[in-house]
PDB file of N, CA and C in Angstrom:
ATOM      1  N   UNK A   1       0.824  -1.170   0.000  1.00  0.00           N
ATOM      2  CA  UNK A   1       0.000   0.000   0.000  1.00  0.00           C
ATOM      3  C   UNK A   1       0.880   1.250   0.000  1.00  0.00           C
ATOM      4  N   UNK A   2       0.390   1.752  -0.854  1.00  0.00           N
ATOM      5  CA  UNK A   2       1.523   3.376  -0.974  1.00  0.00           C
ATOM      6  C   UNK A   2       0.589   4.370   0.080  1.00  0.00           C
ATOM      7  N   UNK A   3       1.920   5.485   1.007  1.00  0.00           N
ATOM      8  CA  UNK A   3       1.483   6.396   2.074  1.00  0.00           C
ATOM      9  C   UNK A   3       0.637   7.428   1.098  1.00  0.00           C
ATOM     10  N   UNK A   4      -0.172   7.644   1.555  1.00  0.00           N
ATOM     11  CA  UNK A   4      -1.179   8.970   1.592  1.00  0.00           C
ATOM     12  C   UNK A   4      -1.125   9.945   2.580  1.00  0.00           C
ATOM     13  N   UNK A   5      -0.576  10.862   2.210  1.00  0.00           N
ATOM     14  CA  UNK A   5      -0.870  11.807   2.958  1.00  0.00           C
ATOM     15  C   UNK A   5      -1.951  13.629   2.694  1.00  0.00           C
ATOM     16  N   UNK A   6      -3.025  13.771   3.084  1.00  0.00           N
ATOM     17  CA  UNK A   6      -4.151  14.865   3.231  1.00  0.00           C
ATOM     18  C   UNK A   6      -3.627  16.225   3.867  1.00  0.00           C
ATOM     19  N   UNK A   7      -3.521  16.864   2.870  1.00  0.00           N
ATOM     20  CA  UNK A   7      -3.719  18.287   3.733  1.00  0.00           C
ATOM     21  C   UNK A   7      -5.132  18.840   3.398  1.00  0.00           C
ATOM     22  N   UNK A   8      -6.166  18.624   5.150  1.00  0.00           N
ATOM     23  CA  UNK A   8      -7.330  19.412   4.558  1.00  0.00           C
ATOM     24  C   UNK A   8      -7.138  20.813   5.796  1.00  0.00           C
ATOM     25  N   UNK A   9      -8.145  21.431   5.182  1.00  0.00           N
ATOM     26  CA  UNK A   9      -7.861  22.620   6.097  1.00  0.00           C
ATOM     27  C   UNK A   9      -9.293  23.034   5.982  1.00  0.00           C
ATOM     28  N   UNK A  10      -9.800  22.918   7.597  1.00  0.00           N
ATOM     29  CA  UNK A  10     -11.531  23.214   7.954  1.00  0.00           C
ATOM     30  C   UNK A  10     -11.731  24.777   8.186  1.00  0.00           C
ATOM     31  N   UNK A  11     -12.559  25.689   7.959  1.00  0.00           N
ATOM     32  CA  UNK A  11     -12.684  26.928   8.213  1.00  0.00           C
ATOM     33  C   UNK A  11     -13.990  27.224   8.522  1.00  0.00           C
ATOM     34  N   UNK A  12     -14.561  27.779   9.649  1.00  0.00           N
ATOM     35  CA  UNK A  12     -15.992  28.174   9.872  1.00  0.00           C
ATOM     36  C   UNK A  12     -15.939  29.454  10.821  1.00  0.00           C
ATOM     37  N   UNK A  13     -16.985  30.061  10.752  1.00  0.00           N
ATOM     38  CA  UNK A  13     -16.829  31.255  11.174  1.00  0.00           C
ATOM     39  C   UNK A  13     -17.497  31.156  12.971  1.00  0.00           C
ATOM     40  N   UNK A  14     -17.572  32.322  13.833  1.00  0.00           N
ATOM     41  CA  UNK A  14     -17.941  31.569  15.144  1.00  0.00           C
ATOM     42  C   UNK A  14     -19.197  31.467  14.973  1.00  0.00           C
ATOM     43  N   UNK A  15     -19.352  30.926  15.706  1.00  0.00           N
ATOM     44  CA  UNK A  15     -20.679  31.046  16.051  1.00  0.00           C
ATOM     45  C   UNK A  15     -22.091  32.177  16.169  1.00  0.00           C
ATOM     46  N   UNK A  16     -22.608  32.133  15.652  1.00  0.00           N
ATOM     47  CA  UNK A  16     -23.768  33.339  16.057  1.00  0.00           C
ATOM     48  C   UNK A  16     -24.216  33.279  17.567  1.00  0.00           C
ATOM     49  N   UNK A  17     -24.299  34.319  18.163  1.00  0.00           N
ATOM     50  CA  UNK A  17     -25.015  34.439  19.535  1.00  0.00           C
ATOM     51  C   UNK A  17     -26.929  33.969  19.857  1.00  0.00           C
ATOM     52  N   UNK A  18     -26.869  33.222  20.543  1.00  0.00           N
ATOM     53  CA  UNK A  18     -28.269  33.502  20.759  1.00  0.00           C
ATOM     54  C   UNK A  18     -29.089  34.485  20.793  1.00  0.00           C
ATOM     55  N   UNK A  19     -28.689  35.547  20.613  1.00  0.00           N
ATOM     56  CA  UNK A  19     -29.708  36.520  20.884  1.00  0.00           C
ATOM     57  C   UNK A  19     -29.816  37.282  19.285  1.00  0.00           C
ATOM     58  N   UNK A  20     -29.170  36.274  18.355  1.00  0.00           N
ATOM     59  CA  UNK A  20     -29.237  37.135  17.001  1.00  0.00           C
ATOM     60  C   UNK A  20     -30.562  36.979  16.396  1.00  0.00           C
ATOM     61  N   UNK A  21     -30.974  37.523  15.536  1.00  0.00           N
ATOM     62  CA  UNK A  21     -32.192  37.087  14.910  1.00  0.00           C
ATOM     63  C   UNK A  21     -32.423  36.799  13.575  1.00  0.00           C
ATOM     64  N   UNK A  22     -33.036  35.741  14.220  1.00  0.00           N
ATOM     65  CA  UNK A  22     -33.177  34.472  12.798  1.00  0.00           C
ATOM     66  C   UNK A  22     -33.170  34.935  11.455  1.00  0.00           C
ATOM     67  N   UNK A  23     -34.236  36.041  11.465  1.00  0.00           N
ATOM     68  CA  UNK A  23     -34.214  36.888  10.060  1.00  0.00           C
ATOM     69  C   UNK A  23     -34.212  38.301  10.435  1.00  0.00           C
ATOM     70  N   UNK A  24     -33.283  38.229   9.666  1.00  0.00           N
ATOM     71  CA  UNK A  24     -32.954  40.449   9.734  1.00  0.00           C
ATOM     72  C   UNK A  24     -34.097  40.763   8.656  1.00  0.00           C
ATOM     73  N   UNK A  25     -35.065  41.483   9.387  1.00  0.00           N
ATOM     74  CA  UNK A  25     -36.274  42.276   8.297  1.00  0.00           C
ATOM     75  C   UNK A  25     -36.602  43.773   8.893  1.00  0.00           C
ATOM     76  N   UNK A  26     -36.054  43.920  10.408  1.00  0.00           N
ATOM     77  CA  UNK A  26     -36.653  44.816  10.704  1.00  0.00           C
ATOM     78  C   UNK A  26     -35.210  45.740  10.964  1.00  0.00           C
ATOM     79  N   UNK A  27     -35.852  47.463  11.171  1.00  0.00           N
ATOM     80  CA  UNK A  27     -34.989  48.273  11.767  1.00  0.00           C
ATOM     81  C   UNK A  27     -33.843  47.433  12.510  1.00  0.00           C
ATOM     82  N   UNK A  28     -35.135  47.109  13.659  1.00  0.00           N
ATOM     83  CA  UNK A  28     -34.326  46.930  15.068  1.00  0.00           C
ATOM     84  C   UNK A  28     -33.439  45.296  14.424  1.00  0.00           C
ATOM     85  N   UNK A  29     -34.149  44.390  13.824  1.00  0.00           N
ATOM     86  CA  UNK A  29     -33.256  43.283  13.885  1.00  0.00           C
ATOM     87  C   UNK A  29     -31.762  43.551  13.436  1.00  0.00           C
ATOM     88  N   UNK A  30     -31.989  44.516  12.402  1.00  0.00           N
ATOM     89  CA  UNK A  30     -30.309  44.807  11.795  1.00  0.00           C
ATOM     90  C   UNK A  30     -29.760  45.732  12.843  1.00  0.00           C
ATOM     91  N   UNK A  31     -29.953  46.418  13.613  1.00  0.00           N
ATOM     92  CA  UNK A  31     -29.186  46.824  15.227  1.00  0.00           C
ATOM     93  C   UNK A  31     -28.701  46.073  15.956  1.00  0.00           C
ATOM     94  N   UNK A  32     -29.512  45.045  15.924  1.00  0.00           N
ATOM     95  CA  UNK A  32     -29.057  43.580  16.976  1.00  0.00           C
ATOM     96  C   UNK A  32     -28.300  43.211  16.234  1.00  0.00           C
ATOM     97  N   UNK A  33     -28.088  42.889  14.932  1.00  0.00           N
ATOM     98  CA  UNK A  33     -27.714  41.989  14.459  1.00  0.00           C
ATOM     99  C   UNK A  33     -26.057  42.073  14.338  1.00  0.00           C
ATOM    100  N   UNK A  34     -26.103  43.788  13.931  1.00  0.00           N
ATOM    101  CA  UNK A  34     -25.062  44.335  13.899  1.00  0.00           C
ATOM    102  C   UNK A  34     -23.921  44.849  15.062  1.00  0.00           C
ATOM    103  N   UNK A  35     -25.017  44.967  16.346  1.00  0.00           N
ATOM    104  CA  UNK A  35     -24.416  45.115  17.562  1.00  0.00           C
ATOM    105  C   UNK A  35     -23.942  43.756  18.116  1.00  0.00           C
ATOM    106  N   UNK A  36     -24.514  42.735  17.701  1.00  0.00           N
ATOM    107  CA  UNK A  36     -23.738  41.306  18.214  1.00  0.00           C
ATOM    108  C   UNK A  36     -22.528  41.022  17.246  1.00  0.00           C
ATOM    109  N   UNK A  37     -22.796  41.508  16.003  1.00  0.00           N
ATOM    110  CA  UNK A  37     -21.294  41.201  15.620  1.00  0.00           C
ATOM    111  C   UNK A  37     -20.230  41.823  15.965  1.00  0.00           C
ATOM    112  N   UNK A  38     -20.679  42.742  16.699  1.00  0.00           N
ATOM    113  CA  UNK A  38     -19.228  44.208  16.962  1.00  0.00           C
ATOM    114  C   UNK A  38     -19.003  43.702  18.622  1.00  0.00           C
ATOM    115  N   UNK A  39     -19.868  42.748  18.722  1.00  0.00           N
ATOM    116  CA  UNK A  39     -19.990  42.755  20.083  1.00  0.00           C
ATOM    117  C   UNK A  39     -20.235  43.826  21.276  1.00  0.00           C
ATOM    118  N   UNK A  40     -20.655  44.390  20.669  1.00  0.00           N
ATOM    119  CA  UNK A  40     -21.330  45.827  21.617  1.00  0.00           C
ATOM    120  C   UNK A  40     -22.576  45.623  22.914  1.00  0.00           C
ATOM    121  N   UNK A  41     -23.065  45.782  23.570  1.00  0.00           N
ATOM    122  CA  UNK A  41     -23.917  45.853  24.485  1.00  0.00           C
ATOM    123  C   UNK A  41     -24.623  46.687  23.951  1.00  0.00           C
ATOM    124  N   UNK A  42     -26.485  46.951  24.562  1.00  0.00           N
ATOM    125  CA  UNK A  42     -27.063  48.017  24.430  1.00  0.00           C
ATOM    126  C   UNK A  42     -26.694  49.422  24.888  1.00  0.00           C
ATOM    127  N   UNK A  43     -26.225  49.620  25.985  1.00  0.00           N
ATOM    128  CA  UNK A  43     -25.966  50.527  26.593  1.00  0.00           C
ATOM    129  C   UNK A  43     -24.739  51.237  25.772  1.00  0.00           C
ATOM    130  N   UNK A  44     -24.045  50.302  24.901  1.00  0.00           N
ATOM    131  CA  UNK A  44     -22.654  51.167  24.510  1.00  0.00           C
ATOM    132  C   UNK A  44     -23.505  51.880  23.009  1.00  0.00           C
ATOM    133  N   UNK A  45     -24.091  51.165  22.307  1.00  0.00           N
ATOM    134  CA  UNK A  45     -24.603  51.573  21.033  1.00  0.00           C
ATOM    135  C   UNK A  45     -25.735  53.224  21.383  1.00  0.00           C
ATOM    136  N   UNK A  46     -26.489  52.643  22.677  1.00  0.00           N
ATOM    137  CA  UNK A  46     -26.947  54.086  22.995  1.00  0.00           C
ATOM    138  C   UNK A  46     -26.123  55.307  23.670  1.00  0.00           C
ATOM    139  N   UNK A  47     -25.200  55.047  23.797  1.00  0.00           N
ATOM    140  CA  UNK A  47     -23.982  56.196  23.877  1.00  0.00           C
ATOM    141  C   UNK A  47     -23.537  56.797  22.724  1.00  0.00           C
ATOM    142  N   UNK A  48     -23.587  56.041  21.810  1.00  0.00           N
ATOM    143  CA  UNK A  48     -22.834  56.314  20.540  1.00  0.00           C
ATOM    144  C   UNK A  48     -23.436  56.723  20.024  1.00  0.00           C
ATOM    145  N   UNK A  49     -25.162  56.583  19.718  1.00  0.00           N
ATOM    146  CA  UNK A  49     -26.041  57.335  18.871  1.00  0.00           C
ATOM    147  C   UNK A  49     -27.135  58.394  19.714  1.00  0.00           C
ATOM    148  N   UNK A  50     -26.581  58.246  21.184  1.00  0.00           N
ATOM    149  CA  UNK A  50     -27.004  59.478  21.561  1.00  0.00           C
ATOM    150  C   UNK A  50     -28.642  59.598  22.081  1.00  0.00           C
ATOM    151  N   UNK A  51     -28.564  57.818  22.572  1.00  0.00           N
ATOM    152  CA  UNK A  51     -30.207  57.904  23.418  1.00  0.00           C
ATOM    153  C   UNK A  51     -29.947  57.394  24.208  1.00  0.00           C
ATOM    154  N   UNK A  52     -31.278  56.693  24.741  1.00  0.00           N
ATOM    155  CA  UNK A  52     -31.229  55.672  26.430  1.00  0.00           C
ATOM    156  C   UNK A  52     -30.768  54.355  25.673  1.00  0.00           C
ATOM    157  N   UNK A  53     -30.416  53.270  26.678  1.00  0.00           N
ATOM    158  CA  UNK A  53     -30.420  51.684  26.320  1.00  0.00           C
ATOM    159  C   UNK A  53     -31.972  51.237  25.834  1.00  0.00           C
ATOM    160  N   UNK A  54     -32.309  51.657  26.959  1.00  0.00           N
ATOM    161  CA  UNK A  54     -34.100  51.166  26.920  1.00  0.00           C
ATOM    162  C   UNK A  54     -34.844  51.758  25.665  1.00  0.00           C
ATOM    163  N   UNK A  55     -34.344  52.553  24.537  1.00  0.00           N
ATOM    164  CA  UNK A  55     -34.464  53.234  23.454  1.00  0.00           C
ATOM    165  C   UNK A  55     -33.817  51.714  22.605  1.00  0.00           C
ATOM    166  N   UNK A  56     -32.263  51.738  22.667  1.00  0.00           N
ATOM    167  CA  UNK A  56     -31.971  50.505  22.140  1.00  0.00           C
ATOM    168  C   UNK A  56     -32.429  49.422  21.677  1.00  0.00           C
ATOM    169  N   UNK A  57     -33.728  49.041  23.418  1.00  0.00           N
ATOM    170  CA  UNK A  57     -34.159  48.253  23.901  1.00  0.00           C
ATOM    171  C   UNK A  57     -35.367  47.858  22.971  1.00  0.00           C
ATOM    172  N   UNK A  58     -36.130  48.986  22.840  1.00  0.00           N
ATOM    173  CA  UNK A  58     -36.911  49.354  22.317  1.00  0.00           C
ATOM    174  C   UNK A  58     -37.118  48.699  20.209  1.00  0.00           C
ATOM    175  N   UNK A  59     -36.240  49.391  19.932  1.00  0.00           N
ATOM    176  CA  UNK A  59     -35.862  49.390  18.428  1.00  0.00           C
ATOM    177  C   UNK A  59     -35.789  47.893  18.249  1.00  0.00           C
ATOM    178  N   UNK A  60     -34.946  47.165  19.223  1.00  0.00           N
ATOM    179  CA  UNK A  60     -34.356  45.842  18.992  1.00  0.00           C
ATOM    180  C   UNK A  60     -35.523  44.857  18.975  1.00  0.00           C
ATOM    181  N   UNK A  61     -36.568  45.385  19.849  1.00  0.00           N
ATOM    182  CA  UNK A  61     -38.050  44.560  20.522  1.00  0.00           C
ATOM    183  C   UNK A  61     -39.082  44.837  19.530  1.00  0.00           C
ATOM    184  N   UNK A  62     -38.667  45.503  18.594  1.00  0.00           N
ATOM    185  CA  UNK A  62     -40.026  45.989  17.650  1.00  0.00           C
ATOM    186  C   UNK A  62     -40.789  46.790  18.776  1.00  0.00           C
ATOM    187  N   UNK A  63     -40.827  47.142  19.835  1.00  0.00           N
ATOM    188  CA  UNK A  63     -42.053  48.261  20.513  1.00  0.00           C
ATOM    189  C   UNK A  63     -41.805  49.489  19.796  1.00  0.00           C
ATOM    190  N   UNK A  64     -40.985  50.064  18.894  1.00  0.00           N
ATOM    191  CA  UNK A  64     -40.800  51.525  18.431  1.00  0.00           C
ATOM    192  C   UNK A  64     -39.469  51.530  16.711  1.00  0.00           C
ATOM    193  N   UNK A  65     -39.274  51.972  16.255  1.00  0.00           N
ATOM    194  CA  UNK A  65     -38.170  52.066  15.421  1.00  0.00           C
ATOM    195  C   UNK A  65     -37.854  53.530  15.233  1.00  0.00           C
ATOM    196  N   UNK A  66     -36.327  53.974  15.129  1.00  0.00           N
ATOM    197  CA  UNK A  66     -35.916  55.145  15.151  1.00  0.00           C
ATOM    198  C   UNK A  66     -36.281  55.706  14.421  1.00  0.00           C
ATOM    199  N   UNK A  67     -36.573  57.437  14.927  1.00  0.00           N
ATOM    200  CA  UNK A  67     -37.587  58.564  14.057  1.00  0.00           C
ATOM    201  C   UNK A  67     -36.149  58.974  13.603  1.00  0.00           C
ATOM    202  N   UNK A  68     -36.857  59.786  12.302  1.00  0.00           N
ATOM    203  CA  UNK A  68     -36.063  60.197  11.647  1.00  0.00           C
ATOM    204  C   UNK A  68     -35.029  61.572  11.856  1.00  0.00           C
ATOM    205  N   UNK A  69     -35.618  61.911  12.742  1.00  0.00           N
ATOM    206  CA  UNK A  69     -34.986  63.313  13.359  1.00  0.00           C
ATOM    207  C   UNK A  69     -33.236  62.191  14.369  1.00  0.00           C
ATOM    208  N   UNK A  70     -33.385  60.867  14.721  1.00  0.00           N
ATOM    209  CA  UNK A  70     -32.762  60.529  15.304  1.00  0.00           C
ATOM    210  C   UNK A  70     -31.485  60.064  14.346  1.00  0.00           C
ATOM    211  N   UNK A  71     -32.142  59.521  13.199  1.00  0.00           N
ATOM    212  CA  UNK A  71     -31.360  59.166  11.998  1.00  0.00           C
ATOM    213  C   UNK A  71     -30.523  60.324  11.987  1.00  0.00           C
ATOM    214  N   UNK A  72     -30.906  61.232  11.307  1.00  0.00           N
ATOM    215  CA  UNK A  72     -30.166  62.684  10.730  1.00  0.00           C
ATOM    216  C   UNK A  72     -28.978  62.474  12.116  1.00  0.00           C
ATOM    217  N   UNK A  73     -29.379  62.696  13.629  1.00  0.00           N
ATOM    218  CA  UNK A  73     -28.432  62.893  14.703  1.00  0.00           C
ATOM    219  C   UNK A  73     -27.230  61.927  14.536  1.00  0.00           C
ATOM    220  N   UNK A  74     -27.546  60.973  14.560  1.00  0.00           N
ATOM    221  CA  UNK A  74     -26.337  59.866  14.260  1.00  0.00           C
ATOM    222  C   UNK A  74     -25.439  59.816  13.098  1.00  0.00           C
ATOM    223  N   UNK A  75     -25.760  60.444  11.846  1.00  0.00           N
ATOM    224  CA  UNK A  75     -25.613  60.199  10.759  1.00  0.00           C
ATOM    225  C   UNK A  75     -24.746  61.292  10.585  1.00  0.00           C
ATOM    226  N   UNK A  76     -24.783  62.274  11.539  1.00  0.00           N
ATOM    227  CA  UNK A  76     -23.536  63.617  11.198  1.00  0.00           C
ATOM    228  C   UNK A  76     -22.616  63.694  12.567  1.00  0.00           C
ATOM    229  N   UNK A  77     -23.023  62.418  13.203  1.00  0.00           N
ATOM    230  CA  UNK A  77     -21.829  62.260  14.133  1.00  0.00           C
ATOM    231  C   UNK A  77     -20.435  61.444  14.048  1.00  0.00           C
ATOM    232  N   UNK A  78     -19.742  61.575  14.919  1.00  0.00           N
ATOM    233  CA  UNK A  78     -18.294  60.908  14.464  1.00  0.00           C
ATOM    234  C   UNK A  78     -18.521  58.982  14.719  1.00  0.00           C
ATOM    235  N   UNK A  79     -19.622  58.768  15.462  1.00  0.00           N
ATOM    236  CA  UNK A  79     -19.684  57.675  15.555  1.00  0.00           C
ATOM    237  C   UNK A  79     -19.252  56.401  14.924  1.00  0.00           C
ATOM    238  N   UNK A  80     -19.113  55.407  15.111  1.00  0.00           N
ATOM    239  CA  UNK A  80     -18.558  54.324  14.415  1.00  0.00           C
ATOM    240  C   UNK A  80     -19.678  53.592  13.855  1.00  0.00           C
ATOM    241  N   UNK A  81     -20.503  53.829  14.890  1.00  0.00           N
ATOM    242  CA  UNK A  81     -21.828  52.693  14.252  1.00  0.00           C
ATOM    243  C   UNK A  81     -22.977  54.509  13.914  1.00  0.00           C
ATOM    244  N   UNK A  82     -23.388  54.444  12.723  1.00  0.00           N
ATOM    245  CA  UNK A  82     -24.585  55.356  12.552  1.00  0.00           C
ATOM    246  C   UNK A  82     -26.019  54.199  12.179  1.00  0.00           C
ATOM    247  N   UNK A  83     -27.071  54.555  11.941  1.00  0.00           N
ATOM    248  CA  UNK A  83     -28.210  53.626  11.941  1.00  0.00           C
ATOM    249  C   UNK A  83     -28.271  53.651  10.562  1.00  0.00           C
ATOM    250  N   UNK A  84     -28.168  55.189   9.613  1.00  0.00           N
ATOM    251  CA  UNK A  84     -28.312  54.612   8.076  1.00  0.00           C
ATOM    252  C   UNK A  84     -27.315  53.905   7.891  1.00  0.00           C
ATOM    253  N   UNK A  85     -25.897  53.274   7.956  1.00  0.00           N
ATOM    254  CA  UNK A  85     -25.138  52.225   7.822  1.00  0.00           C
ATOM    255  C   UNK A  85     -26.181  51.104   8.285  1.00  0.00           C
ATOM    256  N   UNK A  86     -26.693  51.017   9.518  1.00  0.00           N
ATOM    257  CA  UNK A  86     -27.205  49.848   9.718  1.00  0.00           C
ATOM    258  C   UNK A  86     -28.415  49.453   8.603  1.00  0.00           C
ATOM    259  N   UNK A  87     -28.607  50.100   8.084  1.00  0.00           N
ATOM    260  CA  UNK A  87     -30.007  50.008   7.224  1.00  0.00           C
ATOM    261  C   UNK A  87     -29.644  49.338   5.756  1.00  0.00           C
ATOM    262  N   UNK A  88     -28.189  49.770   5.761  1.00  0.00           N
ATOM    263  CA  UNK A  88     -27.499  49.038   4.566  1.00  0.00           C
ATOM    264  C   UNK A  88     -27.097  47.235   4.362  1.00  0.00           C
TER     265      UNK A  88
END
C-alpha cells in the first residue's frame, strides 16, 4: 500500500449568539444583528447614537423604530456605528 498523505484545512466562522435574529427584516433586527457582531452591548450603542439603552431596547423589541430626526443625529456624528449604515 503506498502512504497517503491529506492536507485538509476546515474553516468556519464563530458562532452566532443567541440573541441574534433568525431573520434580519426589521430596523431593530439589523441593530441587533449588527451590535452582536461588533460585540457591543445596548448601553454602549446608545452612547454612541445618543439615546437611552431602553431606546436601544426598544428598536431591537419591535415596541418603536428610530424617528427620523434621530437618523439625521447619528448620521452627522463621528460615531462608528450610525443607523443609516445599519439600514445598509
Amino acid at each position: 500500500m503506498a502512504n497517503t498523505i491529506y492536507n485538509v484545512i476546515l474553516s468556519a466562522g464563530m458562532p452566532l449568539p443567541k440573541a441574534y435574529p433568525l431573520k434580519v427584516e426589521t430596523v431593530g433586527d439589523h441593530i441587533r444583528a449588527v451590535r452582536l457582531r461588533r460585540g457591543l452591548e445596548q448601553s454602549e450603542v446608545a452612547e454612541i447614537l445618543g439615546v437611552s439603552k431602553e431606546t436601544v431596547w426598544n428598536w431591537e423589541n419591535h415596541r418603536n423604530a428610530p424617528l427620523v430626526h434621530q437618523c439625521r443625529r447619528s448620521s452627522h456624528s463621528s460615531a462608528t456605528i450610525h443607523i443609516r449604515n445599519l439600514l445598509r
